[in-house]
PDB file of N, CA and C in Angstrom:
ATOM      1  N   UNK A   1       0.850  -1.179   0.000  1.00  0.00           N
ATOM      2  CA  UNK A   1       0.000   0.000   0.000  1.00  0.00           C
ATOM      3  C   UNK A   1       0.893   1.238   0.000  1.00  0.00           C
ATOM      4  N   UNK A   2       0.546   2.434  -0.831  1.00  0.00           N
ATOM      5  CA  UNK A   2       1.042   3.506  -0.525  1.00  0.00           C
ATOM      6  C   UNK A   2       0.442   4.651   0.135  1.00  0.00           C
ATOM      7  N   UNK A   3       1.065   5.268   1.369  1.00  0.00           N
ATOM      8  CA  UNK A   3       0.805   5.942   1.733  1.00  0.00           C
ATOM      9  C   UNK A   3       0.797   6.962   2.324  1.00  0.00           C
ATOM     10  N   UNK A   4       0.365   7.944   2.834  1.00  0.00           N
ATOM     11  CA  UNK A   4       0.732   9.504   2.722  1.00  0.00           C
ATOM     12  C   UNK A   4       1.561  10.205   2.146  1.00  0.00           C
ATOM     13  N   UNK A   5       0.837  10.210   0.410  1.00  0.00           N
ATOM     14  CA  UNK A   5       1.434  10.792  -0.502  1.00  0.00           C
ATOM     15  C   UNK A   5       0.585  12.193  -0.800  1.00  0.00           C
ATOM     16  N   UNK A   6       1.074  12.815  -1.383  1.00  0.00           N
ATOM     17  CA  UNK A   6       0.749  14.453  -1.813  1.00  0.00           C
ATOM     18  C   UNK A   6       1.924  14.944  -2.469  1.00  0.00           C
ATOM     19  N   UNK A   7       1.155  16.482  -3.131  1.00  0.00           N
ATOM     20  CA  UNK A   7       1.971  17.608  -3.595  1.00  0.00           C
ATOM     21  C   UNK A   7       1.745  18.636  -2.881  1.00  0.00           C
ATOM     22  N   UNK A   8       2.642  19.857  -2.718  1.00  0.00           N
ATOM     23  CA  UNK A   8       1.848  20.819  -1.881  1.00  0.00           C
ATOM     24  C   UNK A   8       2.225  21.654  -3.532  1.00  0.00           C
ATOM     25  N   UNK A   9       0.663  23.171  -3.660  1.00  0.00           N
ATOM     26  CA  UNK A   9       0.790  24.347  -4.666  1.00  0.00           C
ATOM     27  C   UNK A   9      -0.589  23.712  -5.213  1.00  0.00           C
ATOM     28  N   UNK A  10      -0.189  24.736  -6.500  1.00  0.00           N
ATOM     29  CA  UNK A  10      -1.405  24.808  -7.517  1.00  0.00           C
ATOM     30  C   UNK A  10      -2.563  23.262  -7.858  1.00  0.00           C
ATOM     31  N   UNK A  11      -3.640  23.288  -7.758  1.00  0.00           N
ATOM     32  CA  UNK A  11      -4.389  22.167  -7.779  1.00  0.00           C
ATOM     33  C   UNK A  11      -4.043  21.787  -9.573  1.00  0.00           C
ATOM     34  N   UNK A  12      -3.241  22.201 -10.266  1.00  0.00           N
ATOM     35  CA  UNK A  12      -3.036  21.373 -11.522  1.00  0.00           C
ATOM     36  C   UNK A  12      -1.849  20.626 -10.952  1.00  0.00           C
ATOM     37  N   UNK A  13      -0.642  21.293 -10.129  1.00  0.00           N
ATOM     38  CA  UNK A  13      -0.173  19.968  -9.879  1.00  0.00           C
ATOM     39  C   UNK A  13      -0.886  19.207  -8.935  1.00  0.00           C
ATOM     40  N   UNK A  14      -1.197  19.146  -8.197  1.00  0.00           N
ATOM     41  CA  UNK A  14      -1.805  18.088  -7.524  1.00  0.00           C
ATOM     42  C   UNK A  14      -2.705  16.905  -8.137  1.00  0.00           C
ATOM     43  N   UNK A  15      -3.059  17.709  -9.287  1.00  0.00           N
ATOM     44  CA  UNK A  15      -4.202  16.667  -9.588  1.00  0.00           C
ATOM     45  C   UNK A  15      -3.003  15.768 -10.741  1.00  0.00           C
ATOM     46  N   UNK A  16      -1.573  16.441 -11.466  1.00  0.00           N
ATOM     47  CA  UNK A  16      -0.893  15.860 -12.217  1.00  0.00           C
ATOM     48  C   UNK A  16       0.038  14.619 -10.968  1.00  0.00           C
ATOM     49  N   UNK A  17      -0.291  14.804  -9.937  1.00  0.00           N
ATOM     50  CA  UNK A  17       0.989  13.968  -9.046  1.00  0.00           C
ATOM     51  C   UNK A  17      -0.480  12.468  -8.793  1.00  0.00           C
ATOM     52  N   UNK A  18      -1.554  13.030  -8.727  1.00  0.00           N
ATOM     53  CA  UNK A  18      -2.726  12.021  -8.351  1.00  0.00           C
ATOM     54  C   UNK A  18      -2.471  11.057  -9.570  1.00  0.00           C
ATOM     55  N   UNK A  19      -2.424  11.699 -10.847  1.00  0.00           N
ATOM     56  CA  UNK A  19      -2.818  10.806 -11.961  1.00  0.00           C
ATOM     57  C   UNK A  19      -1.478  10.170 -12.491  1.00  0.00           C
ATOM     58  N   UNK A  20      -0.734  10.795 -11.840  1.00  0.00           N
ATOM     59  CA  UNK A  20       0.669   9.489 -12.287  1.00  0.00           C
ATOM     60  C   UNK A  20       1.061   8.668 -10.713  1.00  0.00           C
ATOM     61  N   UNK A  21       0.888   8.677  -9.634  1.00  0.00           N
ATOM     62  CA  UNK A  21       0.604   7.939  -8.550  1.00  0.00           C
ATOM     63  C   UNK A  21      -0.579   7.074  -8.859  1.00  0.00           C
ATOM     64  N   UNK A  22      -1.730   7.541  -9.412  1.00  0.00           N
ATOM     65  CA  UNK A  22      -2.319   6.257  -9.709  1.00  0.00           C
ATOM     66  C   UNK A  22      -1.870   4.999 -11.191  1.00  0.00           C
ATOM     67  N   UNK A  23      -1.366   6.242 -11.784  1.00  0.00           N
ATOM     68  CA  UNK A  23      -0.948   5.088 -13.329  1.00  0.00           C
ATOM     69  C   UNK A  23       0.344   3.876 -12.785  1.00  0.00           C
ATOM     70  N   UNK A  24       1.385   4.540 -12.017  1.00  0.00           N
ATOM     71  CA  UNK A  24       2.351   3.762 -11.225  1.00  0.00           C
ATOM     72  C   UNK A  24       1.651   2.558 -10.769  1.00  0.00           C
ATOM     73  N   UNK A  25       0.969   2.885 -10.036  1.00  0.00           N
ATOM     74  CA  UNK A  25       0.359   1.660  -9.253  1.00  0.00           C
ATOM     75  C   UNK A  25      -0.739   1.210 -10.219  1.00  0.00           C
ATOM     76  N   UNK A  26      -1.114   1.169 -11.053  1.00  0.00           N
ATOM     77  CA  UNK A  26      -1.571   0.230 -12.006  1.00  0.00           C
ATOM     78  C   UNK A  26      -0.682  -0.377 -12.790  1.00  0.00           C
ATOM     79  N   UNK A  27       0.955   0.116 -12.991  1.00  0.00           N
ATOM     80  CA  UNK A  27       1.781  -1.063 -13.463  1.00  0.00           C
ATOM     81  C   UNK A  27       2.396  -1.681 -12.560  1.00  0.00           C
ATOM     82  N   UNK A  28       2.725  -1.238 -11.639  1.00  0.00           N
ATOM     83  CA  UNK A  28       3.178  -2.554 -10.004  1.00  0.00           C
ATOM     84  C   UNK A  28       1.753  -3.109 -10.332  1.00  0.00           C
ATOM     85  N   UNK A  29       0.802  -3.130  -9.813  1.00  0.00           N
ATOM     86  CA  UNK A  29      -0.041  -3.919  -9.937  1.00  0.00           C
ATOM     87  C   UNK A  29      -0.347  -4.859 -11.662  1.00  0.00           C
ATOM     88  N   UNK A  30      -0.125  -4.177 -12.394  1.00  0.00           N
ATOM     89  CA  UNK A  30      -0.243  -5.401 -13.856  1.00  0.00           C
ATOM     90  C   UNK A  30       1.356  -6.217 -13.664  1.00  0.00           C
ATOM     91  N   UNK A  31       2.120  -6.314 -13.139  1.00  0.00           N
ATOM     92  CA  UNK A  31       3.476  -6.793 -12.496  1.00  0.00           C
ATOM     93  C   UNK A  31       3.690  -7.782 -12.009  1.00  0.00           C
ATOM     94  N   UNK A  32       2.160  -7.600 -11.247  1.00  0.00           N
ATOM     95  CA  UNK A  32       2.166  -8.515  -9.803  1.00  0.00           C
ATOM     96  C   UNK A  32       2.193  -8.293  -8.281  1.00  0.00           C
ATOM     97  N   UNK A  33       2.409  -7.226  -8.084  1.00  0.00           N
ATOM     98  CA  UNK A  33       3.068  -6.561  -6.816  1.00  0.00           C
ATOM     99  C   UNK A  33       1.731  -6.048  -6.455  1.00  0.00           C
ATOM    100  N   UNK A  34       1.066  -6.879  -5.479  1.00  0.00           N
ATOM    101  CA  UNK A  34      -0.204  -6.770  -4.654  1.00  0.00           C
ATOM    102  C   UNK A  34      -0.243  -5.503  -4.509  1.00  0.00           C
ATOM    103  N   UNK A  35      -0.306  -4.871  -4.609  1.00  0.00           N
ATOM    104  CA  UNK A  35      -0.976  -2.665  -4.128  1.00  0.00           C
ATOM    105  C   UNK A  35      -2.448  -3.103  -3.925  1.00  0.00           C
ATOM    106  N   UNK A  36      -2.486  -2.678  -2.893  1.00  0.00           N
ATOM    107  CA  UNK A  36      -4.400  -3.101  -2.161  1.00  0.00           C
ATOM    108  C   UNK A  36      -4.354  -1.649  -2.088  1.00  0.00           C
ATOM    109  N   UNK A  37      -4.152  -0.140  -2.246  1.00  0.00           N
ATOM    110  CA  UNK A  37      -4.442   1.172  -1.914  1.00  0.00           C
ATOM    111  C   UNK A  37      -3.380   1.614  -2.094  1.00  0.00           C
ATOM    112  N   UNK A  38      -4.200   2.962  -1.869  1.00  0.00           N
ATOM    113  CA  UNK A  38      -3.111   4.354  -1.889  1.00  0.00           C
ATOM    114  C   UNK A  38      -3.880   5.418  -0.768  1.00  0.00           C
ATOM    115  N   UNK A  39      -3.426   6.174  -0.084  1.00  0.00           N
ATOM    116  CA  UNK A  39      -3.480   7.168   1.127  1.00  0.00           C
ATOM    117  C   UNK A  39      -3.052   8.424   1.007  1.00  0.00           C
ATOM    118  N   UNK A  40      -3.879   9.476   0.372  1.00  0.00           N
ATOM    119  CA  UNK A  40      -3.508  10.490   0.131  1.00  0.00           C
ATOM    120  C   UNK A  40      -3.740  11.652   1.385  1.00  0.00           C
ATOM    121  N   UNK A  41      -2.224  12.001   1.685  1.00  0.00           N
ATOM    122  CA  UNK A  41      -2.465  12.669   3.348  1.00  0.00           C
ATOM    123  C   UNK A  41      -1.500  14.101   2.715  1.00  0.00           C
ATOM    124  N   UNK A  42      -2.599  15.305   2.895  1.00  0.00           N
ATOM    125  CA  UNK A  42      -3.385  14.870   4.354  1.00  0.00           C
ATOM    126  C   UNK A  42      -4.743  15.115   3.414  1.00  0.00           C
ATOM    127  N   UNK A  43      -6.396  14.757   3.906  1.00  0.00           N
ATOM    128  CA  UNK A  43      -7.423  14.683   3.519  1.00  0.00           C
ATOM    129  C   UNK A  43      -7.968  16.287   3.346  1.00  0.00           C
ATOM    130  N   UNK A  44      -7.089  17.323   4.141  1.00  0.00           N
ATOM    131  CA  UNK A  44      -7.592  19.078   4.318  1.00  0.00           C
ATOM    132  C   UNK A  44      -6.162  19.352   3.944  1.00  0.00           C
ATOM    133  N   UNK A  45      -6.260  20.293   3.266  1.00  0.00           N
ATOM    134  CA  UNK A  45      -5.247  21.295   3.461  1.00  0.00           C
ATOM    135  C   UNK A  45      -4.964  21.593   5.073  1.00  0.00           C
ATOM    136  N   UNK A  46      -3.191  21.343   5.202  1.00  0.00           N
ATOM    137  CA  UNK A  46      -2.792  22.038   6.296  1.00  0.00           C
ATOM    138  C   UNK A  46      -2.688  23.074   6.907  1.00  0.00           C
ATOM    139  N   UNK A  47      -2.635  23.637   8.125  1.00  0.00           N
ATOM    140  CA  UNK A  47      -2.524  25.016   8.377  1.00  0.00           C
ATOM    141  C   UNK A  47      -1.462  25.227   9.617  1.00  0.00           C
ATOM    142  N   UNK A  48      -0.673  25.846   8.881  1.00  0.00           N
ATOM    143  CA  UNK A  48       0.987  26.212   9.585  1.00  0.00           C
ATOM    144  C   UNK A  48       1.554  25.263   9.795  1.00  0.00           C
ATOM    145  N   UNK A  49       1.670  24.242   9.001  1.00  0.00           N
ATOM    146  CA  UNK A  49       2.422  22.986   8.736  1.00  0.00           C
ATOM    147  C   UNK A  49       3.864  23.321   9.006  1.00  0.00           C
ATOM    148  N   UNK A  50       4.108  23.984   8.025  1.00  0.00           N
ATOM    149  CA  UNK A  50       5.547  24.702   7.911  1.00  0.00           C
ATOM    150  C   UNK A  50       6.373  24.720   8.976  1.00  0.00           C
ATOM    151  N   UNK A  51       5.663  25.427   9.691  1.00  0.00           N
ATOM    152  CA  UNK A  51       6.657  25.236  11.384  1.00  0.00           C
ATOM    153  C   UNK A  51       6.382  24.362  12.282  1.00  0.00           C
ATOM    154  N   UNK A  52       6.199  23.063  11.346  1.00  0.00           N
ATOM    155  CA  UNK A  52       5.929  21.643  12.422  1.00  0.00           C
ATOM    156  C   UNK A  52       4.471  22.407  13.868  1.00  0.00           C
ATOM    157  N   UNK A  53       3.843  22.739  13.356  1.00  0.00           N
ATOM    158  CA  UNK A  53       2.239  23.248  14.054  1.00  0.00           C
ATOM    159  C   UNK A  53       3.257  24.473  15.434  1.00  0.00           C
ATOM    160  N   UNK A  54       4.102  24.748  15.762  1.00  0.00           N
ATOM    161  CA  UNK A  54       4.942  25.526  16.584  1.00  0.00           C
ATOM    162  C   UNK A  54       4.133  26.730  16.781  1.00  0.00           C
ATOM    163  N   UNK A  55       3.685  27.105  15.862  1.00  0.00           N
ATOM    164  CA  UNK A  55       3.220  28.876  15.597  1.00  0.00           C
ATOM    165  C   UNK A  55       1.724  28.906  14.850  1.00  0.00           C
ATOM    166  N   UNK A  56       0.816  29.725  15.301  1.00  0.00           N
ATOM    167  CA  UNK A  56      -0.001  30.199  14.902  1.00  0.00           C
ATOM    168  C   UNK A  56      -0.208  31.232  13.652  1.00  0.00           C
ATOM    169  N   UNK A  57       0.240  31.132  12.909  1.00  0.00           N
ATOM    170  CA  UNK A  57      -0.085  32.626  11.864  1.00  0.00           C
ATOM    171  C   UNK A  57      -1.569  32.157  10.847  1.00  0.00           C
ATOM    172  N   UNK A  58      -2.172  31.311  10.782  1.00  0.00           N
ATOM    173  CA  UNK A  58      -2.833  30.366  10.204  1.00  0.00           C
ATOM    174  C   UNK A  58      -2.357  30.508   8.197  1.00  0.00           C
ATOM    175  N   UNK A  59      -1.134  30.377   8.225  1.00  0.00           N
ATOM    176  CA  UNK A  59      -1.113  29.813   6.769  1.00  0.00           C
ATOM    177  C   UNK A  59      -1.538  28.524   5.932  1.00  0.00           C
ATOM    178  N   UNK A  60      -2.087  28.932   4.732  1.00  0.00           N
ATOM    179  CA  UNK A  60      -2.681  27.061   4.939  1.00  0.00           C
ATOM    180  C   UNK A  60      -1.542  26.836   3.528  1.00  0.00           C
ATOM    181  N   UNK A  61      -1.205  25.375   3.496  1.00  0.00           N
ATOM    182  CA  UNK A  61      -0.371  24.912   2.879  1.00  0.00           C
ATOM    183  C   UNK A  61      -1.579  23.757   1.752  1.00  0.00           C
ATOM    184  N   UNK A  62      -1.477  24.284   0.584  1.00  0.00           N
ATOM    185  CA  UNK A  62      -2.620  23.511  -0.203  1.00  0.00           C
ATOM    186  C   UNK A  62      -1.969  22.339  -0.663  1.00  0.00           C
ATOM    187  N   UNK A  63      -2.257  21.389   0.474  1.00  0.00           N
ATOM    188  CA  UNK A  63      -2.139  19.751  -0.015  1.00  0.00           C
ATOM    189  C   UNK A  63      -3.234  18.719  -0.224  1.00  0.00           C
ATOM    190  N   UNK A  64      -4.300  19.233   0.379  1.00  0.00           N
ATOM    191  CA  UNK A  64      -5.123  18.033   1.076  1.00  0.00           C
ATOM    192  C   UNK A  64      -5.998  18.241  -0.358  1.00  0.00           C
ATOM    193  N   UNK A  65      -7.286  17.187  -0.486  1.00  0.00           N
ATOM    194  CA  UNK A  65      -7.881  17.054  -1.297  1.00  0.00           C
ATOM    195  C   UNK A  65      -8.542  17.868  -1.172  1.00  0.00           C
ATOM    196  N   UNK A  66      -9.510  18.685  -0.057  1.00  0.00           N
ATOM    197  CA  UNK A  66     -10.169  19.550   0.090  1.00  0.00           C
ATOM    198  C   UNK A  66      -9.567  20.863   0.785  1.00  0.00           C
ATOM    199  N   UNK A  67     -10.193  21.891  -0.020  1.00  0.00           N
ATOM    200  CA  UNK A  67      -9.126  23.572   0.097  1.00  0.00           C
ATOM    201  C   UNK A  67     -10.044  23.905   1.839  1.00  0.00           C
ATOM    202  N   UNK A  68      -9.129  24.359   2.352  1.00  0.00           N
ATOM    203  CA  UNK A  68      -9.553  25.125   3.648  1.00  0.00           C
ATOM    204  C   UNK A  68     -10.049  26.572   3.348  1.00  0.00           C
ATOM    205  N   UNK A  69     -10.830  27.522   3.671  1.00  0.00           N
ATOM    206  CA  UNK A  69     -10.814  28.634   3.683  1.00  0.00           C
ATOM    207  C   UNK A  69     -11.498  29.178   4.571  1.00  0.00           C
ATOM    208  N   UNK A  70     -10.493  30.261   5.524  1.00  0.00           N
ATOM    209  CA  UNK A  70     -11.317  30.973   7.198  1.00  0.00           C
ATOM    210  C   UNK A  70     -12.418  32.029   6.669  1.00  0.00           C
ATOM    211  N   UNK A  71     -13.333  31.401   7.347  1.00  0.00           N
ATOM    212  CA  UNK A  71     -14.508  32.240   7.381  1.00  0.00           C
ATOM    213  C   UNK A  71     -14.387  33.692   8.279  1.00  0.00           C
ATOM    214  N   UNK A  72     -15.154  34.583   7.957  1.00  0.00           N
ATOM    215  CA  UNK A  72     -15.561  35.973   8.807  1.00  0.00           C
ATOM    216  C   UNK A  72     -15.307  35.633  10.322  1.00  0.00           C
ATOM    217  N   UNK A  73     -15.726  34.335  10.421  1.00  0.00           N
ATOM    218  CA  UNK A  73     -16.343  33.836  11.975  1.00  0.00           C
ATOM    219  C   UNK A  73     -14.878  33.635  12.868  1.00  0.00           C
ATOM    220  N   UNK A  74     -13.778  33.451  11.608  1.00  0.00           N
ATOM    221  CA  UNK A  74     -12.583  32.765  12.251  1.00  0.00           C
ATOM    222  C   UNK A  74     -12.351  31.465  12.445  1.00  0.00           C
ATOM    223  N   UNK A  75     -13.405  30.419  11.920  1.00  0.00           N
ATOM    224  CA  UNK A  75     -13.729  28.978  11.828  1.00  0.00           C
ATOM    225  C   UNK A  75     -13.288  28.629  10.528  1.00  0.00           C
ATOM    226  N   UNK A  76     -12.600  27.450  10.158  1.00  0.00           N
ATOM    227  CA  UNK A  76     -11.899  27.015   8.642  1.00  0.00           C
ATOM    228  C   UNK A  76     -13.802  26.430   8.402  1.00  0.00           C
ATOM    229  N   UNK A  77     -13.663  26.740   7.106  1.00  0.00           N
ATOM    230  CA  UNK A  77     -14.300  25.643   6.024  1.00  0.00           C
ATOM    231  C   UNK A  77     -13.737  25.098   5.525  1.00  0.00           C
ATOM    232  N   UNK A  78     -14.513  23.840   4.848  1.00  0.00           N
ATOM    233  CA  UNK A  78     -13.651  22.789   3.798  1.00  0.00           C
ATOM    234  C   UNK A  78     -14.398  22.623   2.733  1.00  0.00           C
ATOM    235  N   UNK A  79     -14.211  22.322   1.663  1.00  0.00           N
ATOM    236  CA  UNK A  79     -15.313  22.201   0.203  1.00  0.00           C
ATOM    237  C   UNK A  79     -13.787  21.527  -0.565  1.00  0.00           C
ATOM    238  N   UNK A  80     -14.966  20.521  -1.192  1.00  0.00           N
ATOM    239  CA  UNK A  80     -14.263  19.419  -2.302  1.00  0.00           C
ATOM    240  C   UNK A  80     -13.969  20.283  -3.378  1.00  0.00           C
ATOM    241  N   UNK A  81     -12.598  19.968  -3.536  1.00  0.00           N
ATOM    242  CA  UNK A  81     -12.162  20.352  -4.871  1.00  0.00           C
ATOM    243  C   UNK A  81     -12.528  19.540  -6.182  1.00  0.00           C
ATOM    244  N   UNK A  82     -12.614  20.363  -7.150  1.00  0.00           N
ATOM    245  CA  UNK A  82     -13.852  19.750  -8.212  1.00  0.00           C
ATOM    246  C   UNK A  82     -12.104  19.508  -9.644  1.00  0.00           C
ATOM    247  N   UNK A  83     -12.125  18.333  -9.395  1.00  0.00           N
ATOM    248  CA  UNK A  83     -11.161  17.949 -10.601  1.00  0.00           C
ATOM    249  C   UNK A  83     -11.319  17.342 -11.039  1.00  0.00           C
TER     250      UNK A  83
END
């Protein structure tokens, strides 16, 4: 199984690192080489990753499948990215 893979930046790369992480593992797997999954971490975009969570500035680092964005309220939202 592979797992906790990602790109961090622009959702064209991300979605170009998804679609050759999955083509990979469809030739290990036509191979022979059991791959039961893949684990794409993290599931949200991070926030202040960067400094190992140390500090508050709330930067978000766009990895996760779904984009974070702070509301008025000061509470993150999350919404599926549409690729």
């Amino acid at each position: 199984m592979l797992t906790e893979t990602s790109i961090d930046g622009q959702t064209i790369n991300r979605e170009i690192w998804l679609e050759n992480t999955v083509e990979h593992i469809r030739r290990l797997r036509d191979d022979g080489v059991p791959m039961l999954g893949m684990i794409w971490w993290p599931m949200l975009d991070q926030v202040d990753w960067d400094g190992a969570l140390t500090h508050r500035i709330g930067k978000i680092h766009e990895v996760g499948l779904w984009n974070l964005k702070r509301q008025k309220t000061g509470r993150w939202r999350a919404w599926q990215r549409r690729w």
